[in-house]
Protein backbone atom coordinates (compact mmCIF):
# COMPACT_ATOMS: atom_id res chain seq x y z
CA UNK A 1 209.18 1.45 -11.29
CA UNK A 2 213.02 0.75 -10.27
CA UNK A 3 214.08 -0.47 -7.36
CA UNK A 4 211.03 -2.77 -6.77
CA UNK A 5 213.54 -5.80 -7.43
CA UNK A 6 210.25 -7.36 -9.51
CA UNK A 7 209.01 -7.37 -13.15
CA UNK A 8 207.09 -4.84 -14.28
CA UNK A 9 205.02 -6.42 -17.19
CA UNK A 10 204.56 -9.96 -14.58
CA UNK A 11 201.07 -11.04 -15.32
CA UNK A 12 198.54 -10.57 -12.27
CA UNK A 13 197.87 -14.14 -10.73
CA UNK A 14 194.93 -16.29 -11.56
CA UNK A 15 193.79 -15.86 -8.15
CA UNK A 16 193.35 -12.02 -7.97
CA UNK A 17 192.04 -12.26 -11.09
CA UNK A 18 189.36 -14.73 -10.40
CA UNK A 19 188.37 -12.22 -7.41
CA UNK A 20 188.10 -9.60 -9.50
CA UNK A 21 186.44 -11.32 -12.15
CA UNK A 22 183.81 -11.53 -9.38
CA UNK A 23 183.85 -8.93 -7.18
CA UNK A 24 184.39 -6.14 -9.62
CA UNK A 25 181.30 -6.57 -10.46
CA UNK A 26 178.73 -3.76 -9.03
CA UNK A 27 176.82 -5.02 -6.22
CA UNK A 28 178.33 -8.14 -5.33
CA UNK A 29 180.40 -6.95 -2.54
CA UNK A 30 177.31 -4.89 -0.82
CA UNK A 31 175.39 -8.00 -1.18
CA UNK A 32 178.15 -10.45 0.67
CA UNK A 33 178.14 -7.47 3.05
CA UNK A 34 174.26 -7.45 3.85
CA UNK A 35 175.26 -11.96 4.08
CA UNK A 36 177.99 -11.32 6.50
CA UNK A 37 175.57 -10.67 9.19
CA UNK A 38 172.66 -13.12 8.81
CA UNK A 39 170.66 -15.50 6.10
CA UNK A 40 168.63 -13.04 4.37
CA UNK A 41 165.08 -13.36 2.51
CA UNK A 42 165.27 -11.89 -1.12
CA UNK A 43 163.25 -8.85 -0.09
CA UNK A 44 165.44 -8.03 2.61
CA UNK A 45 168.25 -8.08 0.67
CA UNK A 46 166.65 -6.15 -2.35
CA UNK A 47 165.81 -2.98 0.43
CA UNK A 48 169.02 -3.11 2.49
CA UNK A 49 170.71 -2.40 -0.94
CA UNK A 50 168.80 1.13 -2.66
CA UNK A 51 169.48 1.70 -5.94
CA UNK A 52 169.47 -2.33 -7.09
CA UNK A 53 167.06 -4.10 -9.53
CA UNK A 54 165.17 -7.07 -8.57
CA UNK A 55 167.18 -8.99 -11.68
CA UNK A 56 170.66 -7.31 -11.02
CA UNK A 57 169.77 -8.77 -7.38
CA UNK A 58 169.08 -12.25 -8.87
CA UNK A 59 171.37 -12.21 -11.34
CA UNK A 60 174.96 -11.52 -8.82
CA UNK A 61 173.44 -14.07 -6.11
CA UNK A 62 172.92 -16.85 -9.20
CA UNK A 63 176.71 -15.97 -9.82
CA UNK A 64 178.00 -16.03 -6.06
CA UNK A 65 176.31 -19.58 -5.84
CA UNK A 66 177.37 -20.46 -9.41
CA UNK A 67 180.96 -19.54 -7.24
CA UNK A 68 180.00 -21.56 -3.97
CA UNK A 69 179.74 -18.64 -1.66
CA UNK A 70 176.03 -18.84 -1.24
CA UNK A 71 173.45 -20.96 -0.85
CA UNK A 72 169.67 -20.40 -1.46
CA UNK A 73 167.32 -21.91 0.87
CA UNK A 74 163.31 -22.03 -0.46
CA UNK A 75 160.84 -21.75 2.62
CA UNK A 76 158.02 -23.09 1.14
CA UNK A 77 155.37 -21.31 3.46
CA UNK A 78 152.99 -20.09 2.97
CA UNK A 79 153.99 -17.62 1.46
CA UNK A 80 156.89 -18.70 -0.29
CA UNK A 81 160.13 -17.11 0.43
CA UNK A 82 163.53 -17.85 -0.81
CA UNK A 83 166.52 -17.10 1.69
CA UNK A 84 170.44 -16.41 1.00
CA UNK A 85 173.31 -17.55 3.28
CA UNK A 86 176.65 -17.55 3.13
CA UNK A 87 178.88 -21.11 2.52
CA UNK A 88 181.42 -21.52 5.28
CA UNK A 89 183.75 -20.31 1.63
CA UNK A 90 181.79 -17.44 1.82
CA UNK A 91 182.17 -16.38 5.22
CA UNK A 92 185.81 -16.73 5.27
CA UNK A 93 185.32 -13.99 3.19
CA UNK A 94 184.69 -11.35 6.18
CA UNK A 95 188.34 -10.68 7.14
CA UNK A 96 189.38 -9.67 4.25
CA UNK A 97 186.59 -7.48 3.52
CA UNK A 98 186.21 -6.16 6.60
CA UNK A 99 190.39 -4.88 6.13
CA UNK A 100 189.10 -3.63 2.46
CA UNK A 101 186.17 -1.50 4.78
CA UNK A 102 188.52 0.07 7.39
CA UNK A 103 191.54 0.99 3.97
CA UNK A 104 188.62 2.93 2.61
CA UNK A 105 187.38 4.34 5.95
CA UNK A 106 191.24 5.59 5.87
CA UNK A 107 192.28 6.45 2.38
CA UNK A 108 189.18 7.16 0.28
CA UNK A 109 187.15 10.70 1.07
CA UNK A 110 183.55 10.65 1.54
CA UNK A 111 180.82 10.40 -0.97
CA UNK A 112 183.06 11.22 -3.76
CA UNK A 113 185.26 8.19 -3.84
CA UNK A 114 187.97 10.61 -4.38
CA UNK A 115 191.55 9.38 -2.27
CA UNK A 116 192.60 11.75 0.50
CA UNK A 117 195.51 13.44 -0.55
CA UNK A 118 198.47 13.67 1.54
């Protein structure tokens, strides 16, 4: 692209790509999502996202606390329960995914994930 005064080939920054290396995953944004609003028990979490397996579940909130951005908090009960909440790194989170939420409420159609065009 001319005009753009920059370099086309730069390199994308260590910090988008550490986000992406993250949140690109599938899943991890819906489950900081569900986090946003409240510490949530496994099973919660599990049915507030359909379509995810009980070790894809475990296996992206081991990485977001491998990351800092959660913690997981055993209730030892009876019965045992295991509940997810967000570090105060996590929740500083919400603004910028809440902007990402209202761009795709704008620019991306429906179910299809297609862009409007204009």
């Amino acid at each position: 692209m001319e005009g753009n005064g920059g370099d086309p080939c730069k390199p994308v920054g260590t910090g988008m790509t550490r986000v992406f290396e993250l949140f690109g995953k599938r899943w991890t944004g819906l489950i900081v999502s569900v986090l946003m609003q409240r510490a949530v028990y496994f099973a919660e979490l599990r049915r507030a996202i359909p379509g995810i397996s009980e070790r894809m579940l475990s296996d992206r909130l081991t990485e977001l606390a491998a990351a800092g951005l959660l913690v997981r908090e055993v209730d030892e009960g009876p019965p045992l329960r295991v509940a997810y909440r967000l570090t105060e790194a996590g929740a500083a989170m919400e603004p910028a995914l809440e902007e990402l939420g209202r761009w795709a409420e704008t620019h991306l159609a429906g179910e299809s994930g297609c862009p409007k065009r204009e």
